[in-house]
PDB file of N, CA and C in Angstrom:
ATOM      1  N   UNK A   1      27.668  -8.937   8.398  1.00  0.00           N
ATOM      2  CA  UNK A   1      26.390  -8.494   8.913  1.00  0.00           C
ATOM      3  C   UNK A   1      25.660  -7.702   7.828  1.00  0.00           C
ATOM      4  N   UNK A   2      24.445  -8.150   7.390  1.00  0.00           N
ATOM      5  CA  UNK A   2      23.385  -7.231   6.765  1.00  0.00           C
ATOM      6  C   UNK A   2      22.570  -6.161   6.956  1.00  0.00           C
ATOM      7  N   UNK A   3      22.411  -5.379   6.436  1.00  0.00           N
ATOM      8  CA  UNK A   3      21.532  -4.234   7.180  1.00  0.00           C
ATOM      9  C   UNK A   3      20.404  -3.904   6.368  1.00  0.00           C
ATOM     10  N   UNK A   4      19.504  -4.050   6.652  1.00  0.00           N
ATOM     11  CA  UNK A   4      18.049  -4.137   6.015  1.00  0.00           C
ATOM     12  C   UNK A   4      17.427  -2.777   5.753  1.00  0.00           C
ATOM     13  N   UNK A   5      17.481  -2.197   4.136  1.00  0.00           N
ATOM     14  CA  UNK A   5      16.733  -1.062   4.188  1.00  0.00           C
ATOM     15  C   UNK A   5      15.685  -1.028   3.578  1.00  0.00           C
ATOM     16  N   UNK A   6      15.426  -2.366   2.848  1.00  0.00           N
ATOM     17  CA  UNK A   6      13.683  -2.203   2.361  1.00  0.00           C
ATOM     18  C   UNK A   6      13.075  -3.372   3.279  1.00  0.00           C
ATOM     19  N   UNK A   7      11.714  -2.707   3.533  1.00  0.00           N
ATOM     20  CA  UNK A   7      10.866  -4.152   4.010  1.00  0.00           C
ATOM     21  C   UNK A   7       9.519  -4.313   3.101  1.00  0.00           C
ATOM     22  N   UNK A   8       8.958  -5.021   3.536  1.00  0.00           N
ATOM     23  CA  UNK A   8       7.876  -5.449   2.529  1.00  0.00           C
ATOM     24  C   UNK A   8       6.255  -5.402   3.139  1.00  0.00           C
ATOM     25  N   UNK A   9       5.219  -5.381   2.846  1.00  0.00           N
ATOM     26  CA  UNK A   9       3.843  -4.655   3.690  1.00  0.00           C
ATOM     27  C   UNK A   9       2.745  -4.523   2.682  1.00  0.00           C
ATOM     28  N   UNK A  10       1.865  -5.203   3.315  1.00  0.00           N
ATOM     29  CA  UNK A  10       0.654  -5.172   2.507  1.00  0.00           C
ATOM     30  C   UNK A  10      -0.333  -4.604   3.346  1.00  0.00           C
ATOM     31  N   UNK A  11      -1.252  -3.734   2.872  1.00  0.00           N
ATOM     32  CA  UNK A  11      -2.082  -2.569   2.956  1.00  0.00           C
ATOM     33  C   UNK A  11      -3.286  -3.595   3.310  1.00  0.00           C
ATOM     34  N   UNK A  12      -3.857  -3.007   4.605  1.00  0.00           N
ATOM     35  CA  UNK A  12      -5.393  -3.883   5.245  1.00  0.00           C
ATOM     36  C   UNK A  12      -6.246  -3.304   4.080  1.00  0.00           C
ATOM     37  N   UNK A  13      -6.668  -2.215   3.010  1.00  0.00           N
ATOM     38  CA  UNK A  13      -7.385  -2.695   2.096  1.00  0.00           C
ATOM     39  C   UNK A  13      -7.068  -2.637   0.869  1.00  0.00           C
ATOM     40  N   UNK A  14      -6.292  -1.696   0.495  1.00  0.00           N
ATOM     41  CA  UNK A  14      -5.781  -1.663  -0.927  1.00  0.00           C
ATOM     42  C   UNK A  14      -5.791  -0.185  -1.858  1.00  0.00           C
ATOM     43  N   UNK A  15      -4.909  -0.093  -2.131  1.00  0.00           N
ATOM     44  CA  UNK A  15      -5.071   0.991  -3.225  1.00  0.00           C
ATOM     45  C   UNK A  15      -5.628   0.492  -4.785  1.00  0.00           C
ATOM     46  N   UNK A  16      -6.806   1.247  -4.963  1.00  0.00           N
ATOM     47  CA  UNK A  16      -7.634   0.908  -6.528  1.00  0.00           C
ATOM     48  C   UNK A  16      -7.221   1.947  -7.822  1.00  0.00           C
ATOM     49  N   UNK A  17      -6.452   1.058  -8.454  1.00  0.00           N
ATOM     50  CA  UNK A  17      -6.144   2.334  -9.416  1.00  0.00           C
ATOM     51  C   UNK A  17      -7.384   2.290 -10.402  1.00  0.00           C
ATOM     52  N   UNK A  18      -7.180   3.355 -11.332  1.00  0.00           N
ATOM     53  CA  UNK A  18      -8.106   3.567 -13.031  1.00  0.00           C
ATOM     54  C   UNK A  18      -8.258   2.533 -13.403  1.00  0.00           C
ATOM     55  N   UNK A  19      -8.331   1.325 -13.751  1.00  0.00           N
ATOM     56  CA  UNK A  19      -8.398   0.559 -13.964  1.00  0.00           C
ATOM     57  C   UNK A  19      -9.689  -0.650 -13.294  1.00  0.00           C
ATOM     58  N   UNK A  20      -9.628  -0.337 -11.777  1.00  0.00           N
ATOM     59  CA  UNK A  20      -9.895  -1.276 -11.055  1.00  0.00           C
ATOM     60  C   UNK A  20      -9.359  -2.503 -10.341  1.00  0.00           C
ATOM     61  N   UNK A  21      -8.145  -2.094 -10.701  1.00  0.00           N
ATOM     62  CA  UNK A  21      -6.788  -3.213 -10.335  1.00  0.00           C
ATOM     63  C   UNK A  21      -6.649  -2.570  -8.922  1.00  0.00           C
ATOM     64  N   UNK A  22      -6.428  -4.054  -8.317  1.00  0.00           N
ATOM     65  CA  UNK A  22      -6.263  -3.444  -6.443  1.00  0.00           C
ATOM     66  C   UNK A  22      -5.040  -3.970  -6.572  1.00  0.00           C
ATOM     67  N   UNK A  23      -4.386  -3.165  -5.142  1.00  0.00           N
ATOM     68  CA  UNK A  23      -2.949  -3.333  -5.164  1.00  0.00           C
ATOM     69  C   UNK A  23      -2.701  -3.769  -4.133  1.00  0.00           C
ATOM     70  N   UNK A  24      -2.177  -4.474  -3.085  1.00  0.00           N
ATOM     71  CA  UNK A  24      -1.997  -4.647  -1.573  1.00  0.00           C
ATOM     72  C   UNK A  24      -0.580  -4.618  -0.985  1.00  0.00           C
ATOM     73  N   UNK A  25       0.122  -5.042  -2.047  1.00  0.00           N
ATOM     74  CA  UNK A  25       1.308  -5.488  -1.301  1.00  0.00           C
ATOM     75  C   UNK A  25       2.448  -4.332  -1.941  1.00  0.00           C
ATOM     76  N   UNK A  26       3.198  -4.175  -0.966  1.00  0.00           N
ATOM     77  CA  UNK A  26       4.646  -2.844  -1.681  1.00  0.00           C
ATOM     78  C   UNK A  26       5.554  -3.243  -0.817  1.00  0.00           C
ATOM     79  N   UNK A  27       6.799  -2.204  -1.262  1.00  0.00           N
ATOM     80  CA  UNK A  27       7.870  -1.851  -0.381  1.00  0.00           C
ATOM     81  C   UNK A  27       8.102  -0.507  -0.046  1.00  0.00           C
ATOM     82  N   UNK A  28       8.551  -0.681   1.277  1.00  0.00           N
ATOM     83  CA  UNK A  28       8.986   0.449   1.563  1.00  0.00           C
ATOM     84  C   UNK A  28      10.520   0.604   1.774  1.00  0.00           C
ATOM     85  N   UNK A  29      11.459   1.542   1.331  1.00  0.00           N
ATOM     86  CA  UNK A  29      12.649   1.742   1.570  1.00  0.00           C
ATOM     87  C   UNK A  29      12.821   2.639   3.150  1.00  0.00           C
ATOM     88  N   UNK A  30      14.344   2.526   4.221  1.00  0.00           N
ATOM     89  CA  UNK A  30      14.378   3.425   5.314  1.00  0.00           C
ATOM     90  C   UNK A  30      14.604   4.525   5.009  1.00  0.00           C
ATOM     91  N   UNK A  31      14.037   5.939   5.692  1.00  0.00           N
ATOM     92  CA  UNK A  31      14.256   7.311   5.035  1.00  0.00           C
ATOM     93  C   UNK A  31      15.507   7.896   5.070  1.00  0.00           C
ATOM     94  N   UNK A  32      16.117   8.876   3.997  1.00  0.00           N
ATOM     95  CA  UNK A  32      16.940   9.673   4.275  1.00  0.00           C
ATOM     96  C   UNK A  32      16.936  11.052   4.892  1.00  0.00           C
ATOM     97  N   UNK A  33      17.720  11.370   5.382  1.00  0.00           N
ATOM     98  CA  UNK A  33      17.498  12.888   5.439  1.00  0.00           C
ATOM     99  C   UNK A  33      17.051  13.545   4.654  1.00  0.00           C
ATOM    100  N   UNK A  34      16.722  13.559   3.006  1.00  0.00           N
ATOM    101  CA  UNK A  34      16.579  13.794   2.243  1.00  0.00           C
ATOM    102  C   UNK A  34      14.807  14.092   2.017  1.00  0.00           C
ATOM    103  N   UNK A  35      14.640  12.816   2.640  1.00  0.00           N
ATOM    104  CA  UNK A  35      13.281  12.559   2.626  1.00  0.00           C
ATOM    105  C   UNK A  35      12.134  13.223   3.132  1.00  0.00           C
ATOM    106  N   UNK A  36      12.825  13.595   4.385  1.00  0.00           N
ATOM    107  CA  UNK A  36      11.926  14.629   4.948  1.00  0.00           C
ATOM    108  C   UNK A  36      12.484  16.110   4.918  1.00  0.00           C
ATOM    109  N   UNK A  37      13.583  16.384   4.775  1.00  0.00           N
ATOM    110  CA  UNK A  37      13.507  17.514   4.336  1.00  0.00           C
ATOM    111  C   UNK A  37      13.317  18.515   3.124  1.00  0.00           C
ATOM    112  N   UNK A  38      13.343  17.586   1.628  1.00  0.00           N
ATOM    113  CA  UNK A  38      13.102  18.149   0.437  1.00  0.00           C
ATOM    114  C   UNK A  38      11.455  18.627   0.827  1.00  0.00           C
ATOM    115  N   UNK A  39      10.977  17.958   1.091  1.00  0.00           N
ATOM    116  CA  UNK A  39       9.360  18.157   1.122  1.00  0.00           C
ATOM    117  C   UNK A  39       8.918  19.254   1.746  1.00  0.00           C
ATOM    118  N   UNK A  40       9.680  19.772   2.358  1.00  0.00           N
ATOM    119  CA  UNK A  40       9.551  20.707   3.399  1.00  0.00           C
ATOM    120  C   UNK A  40       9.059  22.146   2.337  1.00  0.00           C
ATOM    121  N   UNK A  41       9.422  21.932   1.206  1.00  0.00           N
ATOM    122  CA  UNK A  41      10.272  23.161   0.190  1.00  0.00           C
ATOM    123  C   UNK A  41       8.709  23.363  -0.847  1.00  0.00           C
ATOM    124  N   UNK A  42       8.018  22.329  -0.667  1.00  0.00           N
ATOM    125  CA  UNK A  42       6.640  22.149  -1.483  1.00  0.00           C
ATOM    126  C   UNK A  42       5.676  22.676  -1.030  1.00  0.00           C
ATOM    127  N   UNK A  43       5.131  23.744  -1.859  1.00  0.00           N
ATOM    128  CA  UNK A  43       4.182  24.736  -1.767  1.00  0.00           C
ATOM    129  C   UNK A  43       2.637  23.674  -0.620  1.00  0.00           C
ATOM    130  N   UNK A  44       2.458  22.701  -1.156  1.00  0.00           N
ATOM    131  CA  UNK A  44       1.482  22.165  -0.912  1.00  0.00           C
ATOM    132  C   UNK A  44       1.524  21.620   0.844  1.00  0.00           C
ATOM    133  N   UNK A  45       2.810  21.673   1.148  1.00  0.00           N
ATOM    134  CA  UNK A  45       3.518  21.092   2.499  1.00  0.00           C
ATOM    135  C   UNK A  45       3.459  22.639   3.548  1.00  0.00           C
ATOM    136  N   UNK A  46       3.580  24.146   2.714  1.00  0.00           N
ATOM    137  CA  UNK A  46       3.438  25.172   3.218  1.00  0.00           C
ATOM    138  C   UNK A  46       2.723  25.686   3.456  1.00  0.00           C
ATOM    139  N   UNK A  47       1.462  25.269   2.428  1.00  0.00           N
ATOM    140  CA  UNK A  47       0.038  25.942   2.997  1.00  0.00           C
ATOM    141  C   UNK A  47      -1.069  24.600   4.140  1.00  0.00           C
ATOM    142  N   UNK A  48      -0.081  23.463   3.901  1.00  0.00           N
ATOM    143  CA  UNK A  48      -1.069  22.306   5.036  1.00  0.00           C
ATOM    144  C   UNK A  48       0.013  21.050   4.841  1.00  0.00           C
ATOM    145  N   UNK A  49       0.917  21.322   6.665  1.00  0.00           N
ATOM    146  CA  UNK A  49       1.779  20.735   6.874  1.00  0.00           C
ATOM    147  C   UNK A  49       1.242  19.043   7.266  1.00  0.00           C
ATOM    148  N   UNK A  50      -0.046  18.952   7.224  1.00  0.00           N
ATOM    149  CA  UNK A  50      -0.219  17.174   6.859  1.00  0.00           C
ATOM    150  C   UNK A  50      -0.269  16.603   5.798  1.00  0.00           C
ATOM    151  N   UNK A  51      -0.108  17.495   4.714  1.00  0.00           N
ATOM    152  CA  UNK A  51       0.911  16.937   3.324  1.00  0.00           C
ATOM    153  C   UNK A  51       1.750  16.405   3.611  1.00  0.00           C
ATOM    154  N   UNK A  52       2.702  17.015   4.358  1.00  0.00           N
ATOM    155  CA  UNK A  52       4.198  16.435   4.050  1.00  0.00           C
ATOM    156  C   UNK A  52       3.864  14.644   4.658  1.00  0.00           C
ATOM    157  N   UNK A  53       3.037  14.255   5.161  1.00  0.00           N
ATOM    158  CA  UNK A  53       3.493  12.627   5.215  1.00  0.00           C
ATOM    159  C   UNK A  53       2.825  12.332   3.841  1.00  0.00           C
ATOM    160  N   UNK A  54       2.246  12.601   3.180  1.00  0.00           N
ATOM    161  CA  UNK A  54       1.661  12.794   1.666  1.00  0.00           C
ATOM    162  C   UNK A  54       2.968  12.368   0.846  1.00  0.00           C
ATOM    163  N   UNK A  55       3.899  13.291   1.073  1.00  0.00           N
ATOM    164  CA  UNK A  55       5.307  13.572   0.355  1.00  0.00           C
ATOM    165  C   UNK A  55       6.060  12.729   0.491  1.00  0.00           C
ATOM    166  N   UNK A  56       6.038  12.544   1.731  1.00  0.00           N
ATOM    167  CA  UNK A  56       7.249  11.663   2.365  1.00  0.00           C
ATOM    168  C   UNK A  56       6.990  10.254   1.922  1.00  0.00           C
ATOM    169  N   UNK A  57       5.792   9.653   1.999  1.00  0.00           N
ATOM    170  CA  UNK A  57       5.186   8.351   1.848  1.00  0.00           C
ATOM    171  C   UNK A  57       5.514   8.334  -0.092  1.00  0.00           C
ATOM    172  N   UNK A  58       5.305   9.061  -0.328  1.00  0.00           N
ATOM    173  CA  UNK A  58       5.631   9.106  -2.020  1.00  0.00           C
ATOM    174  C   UNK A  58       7.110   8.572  -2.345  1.00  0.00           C
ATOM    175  N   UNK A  59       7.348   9.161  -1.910  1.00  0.00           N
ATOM    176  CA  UNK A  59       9.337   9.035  -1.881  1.00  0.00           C
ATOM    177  C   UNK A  59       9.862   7.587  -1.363  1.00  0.00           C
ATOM    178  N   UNK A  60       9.231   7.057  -0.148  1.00  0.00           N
ATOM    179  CA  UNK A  60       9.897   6.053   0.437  1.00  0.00           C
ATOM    180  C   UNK A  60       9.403   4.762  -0.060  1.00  0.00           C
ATOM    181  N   UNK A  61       8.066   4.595  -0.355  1.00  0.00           N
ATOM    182  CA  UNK A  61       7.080   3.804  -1.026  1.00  0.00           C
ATOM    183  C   UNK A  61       7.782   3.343  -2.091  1.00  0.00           C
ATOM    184  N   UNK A  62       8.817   2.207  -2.394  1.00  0.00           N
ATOM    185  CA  UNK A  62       8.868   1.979  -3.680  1.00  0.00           C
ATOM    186  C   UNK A  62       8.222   1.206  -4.750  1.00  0.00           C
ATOM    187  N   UNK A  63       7.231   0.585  -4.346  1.00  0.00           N
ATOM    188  CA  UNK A  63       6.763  -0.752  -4.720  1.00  0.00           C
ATOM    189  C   UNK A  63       5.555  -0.700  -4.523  1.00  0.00           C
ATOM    190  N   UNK A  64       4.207  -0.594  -5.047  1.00  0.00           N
ATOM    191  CA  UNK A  64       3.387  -0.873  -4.579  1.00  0.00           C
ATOM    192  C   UNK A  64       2.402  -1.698  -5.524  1.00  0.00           C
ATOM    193  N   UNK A  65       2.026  -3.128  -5.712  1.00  0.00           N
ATOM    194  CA  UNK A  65       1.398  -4.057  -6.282  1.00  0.00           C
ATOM    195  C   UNK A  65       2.258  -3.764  -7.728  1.00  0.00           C
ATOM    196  N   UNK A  66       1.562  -3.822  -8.878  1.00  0.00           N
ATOM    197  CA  UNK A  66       2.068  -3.556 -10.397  1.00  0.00           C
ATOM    198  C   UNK A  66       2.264  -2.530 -10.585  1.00  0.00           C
ATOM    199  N   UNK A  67       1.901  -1.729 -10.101  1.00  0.00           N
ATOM    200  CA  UNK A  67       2.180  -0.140 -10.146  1.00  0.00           C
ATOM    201  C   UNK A  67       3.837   0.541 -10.542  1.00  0.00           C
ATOM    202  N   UNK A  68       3.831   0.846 -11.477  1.00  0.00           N
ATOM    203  CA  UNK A  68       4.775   1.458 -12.285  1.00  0.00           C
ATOM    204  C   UNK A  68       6.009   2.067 -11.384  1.00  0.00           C
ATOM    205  N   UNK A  69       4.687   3.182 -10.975  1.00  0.00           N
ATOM    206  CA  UNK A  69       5.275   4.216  -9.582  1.00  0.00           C
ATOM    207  C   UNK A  69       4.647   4.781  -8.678  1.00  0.00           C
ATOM    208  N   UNK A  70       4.924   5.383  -7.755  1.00  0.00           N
ATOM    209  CA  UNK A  70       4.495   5.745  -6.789  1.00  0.00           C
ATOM    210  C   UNK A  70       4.354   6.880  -6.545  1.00  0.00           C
ATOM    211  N   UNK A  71       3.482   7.659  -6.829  1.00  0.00           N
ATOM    212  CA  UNK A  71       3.696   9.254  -6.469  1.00  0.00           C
ATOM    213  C   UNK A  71       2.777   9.864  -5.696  1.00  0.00           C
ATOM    214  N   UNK A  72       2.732  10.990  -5.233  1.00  0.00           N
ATOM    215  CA  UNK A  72       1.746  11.533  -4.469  1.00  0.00           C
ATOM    216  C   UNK A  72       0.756  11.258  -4.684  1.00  0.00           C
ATOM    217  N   UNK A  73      -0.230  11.653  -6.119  1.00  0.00           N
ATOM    218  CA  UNK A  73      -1.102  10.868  -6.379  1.00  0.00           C
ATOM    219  C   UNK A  73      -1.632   9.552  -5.884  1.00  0.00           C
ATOM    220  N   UNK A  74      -1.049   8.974  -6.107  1.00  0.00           N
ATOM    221  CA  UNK A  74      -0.963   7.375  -5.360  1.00  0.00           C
ATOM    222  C   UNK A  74      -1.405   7.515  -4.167  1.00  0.00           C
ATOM    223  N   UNK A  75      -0.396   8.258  -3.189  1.00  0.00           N
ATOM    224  CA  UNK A  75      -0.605   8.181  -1.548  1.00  0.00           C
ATOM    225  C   UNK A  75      -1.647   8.738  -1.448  1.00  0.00           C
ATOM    226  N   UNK A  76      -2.549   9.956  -1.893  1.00  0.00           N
ATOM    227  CA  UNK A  76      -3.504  10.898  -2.001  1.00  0.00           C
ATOM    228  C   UNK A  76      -4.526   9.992  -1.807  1.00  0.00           C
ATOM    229  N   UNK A  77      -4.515   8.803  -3.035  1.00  0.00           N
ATOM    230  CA  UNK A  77      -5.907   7.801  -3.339  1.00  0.00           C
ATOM    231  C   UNK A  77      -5.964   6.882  -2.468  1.00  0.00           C
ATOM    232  N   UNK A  78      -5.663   6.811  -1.434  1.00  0.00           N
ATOM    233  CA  UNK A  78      -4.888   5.710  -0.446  1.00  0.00           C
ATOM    234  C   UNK A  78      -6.213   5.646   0.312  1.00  0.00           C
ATOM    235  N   UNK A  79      -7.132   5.007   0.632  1.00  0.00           N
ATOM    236  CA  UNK A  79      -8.346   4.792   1.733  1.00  0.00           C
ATOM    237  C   UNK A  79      -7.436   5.168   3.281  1.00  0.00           C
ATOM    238  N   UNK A  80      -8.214   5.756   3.983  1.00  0.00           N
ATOM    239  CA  UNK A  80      -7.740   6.745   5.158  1.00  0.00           C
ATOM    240  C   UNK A  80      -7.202   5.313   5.980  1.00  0.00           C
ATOM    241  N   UNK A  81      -7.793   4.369   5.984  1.00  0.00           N
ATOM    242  CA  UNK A  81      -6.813   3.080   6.858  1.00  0.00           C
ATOM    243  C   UNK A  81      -5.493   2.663   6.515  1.00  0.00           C
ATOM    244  N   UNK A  82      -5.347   2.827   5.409  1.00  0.00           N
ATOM    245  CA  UNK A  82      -4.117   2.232   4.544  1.00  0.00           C
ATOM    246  C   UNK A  82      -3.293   3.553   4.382  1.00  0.00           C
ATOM    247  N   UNK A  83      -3.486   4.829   4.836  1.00  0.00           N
ATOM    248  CA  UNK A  83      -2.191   6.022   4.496  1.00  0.00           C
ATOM    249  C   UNK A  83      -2.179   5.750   6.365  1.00  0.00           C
ATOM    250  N   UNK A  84      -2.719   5.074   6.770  1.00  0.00           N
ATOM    251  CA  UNK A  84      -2.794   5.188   8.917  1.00  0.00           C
ATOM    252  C   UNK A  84      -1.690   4.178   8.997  1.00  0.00           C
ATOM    253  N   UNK A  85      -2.000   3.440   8.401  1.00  0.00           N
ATOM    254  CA  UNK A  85      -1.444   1.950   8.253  1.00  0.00           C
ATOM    255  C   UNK A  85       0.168   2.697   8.011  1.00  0.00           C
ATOM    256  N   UNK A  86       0.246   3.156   6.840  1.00  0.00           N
ATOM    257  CA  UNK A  86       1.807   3.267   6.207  1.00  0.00           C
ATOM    258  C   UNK A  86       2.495   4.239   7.020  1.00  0.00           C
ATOM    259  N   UNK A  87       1.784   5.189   7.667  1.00  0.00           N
ATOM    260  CA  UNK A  87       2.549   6.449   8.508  1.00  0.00           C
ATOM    261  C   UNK A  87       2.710   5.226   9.406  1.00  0.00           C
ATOM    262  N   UNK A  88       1.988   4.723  10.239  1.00  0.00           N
ATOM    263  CA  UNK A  88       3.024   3.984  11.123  1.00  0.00           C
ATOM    264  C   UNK A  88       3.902   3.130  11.121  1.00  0.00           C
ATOM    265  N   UNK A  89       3.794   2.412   9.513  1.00  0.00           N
ATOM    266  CA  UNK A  89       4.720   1.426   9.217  1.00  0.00           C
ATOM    267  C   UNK A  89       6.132   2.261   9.086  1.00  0.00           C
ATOM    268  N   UNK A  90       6.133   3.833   8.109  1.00  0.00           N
ATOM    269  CA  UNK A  90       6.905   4.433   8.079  1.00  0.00           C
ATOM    270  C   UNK A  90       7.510   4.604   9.653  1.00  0.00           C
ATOM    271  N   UNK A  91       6.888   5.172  10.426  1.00  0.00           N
ATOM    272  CA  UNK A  91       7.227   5.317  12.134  1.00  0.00           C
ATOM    273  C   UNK A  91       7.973   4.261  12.421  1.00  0.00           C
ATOM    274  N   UNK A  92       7.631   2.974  12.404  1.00  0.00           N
ATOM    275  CA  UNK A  92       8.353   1.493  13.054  1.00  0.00           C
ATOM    276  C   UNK A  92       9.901   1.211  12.785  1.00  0.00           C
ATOM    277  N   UNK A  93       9.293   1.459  11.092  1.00  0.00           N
ATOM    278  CA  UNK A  93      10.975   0.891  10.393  1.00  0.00           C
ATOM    279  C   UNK A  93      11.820   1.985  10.717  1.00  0.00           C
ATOM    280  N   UNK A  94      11.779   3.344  10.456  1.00  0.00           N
ATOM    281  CA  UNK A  94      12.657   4.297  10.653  1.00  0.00           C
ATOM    282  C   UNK A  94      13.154   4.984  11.806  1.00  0.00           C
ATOM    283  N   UNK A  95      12.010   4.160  12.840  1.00  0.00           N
ATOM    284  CA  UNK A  95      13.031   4.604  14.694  1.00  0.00           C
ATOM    285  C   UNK A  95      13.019   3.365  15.413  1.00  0.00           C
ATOM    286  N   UNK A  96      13.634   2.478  14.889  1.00  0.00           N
ATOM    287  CA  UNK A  96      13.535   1.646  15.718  1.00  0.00           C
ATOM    288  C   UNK A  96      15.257   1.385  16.314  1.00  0.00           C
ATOM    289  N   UNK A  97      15.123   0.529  16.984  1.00  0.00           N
ATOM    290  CA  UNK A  97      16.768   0.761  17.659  1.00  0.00           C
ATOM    291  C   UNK A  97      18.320   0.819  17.278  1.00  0.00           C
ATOM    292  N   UNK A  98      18.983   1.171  16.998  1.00  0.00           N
ATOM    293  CA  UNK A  98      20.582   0.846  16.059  1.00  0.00           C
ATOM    294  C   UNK A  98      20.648  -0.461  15.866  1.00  0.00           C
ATOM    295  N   UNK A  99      21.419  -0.568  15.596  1.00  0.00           N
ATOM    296  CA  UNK A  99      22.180  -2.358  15.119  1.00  0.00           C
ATOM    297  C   UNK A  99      23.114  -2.039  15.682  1.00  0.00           C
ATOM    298  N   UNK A 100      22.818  -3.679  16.603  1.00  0.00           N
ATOM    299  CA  UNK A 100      23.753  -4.231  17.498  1.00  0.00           C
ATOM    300  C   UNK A 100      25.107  -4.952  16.727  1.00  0.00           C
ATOM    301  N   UNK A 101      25.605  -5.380  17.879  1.00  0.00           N
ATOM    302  CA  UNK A 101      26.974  -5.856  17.353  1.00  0.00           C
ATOM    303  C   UNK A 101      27.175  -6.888  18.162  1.00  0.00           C
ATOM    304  N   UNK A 102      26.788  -8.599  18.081  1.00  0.00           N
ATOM    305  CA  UNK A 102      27.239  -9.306  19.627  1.00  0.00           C
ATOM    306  C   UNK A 102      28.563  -9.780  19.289  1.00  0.00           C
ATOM    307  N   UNK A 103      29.037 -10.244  20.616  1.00  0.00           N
ATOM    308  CA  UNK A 103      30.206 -10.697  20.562  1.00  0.00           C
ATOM    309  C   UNK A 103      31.005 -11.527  21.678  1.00  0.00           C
ATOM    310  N   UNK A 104      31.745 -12.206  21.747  1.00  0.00           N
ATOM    311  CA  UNK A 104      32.415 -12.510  22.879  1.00  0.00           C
ATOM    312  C   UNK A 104      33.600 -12.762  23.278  1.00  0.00           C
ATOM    313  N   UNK A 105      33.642 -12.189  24.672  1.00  0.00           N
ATOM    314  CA  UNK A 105      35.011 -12.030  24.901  1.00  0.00           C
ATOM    315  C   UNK A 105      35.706 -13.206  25.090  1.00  0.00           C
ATOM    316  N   UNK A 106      36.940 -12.642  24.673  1.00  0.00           N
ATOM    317  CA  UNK A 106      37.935 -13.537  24.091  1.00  0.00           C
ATOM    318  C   UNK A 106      38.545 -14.028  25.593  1.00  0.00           C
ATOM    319  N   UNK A 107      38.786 -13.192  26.926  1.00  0.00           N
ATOM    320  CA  UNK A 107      39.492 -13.306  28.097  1.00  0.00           C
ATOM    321  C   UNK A 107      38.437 -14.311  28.957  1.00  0.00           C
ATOM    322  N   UNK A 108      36.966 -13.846  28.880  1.00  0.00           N
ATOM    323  CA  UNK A 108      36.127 -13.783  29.856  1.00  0.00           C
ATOM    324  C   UNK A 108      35.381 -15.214  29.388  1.00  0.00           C
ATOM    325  N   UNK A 109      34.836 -15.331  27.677  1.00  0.00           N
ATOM    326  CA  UNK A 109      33.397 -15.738  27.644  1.00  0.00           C
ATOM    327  C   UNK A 109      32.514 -15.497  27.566  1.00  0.00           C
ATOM    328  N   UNK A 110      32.234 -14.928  27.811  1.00  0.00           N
ATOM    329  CA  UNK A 110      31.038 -13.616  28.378  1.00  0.00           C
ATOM    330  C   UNK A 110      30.209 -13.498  26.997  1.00  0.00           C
ATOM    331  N   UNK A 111      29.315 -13.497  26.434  1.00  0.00           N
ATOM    332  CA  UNK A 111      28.572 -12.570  25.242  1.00  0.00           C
ATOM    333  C   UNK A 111      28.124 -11.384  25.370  1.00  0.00           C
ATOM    334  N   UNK A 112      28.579 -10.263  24.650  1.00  0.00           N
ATOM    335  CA  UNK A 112      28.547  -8.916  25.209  1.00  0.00           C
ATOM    336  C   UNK A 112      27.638  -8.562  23.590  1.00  0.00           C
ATOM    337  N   UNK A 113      26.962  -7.253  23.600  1.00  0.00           N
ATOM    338  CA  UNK A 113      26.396  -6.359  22.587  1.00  0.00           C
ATOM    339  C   UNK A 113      26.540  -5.060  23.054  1.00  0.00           C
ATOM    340  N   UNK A 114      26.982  -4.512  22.046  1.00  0.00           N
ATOM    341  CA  UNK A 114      27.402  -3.216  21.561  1.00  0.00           C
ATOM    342  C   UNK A 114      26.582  -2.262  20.719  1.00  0.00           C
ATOM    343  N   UNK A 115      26.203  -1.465  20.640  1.00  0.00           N
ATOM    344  CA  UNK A 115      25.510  -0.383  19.566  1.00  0.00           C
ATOM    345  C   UNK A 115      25.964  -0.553  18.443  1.00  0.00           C
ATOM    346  N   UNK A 116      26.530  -0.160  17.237  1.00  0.00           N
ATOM    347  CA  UNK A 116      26.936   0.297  16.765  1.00  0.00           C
ATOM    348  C   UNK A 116      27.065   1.765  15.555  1.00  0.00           C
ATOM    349  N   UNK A 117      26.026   2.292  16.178  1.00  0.00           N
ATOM    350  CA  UNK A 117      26.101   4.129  16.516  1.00  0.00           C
ATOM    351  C   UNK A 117      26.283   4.453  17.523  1.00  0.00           C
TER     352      UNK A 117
END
């Protein structure tokens, strides 16, 4: 069984870097604990706690068009549809239900699923 921690997502308009190069398409990796709590620790997250999806989106974002990297900056320049867009994409991938486990019994027949958290 595989377990999927990057997915892939293209932005309804695009991030425009210096250049003029538009970007649409990235990845996003699933968060760690890590993720949301380092950010917590950033001055910029302490004086205006709607940074931190600023932060967080920086971190998990690995991929976005040719783009080197991804950093706050980046998420900052983001057109207000496309950082709406990624907080909920972030939301989807990272609560969505455990991974199942199907199976069947060996006595019965039966196809049964299991959690597996």
């Amino acid at each position: 069984m595989s377990f999927q921690t990057e997915y892939h997502f293209e932005l309804p308009r695009g991030y425009v870097d210096k250049e003029g190069n538009l970007h649409k398409r990235g990845v996003m990796r699933l968060a760690t604990a890590a993720d949301e709590i380092l950010p917590m620790r950033d001055i910029r997250v302490q004086e205006n706690q709607k940074y931190l999806s600023v932060l967080i989106l920086a971190r998990v974002v690995t991929k976005l068009g040719n783009l080197h990297t991804v950093d706050a900056s980046v998420i900052e320049n983001l057109f207000t549809a496309d950082l709406a867009y990624l907080q909920d994409f972030y939301q989807h991938i990272n609560q969505s239900e455990p991974p199942k486990y199907k199976f069947i019994c060996s006595q019965c027949g039966q196809e049964n699923e299991v959690d597996l958290l």
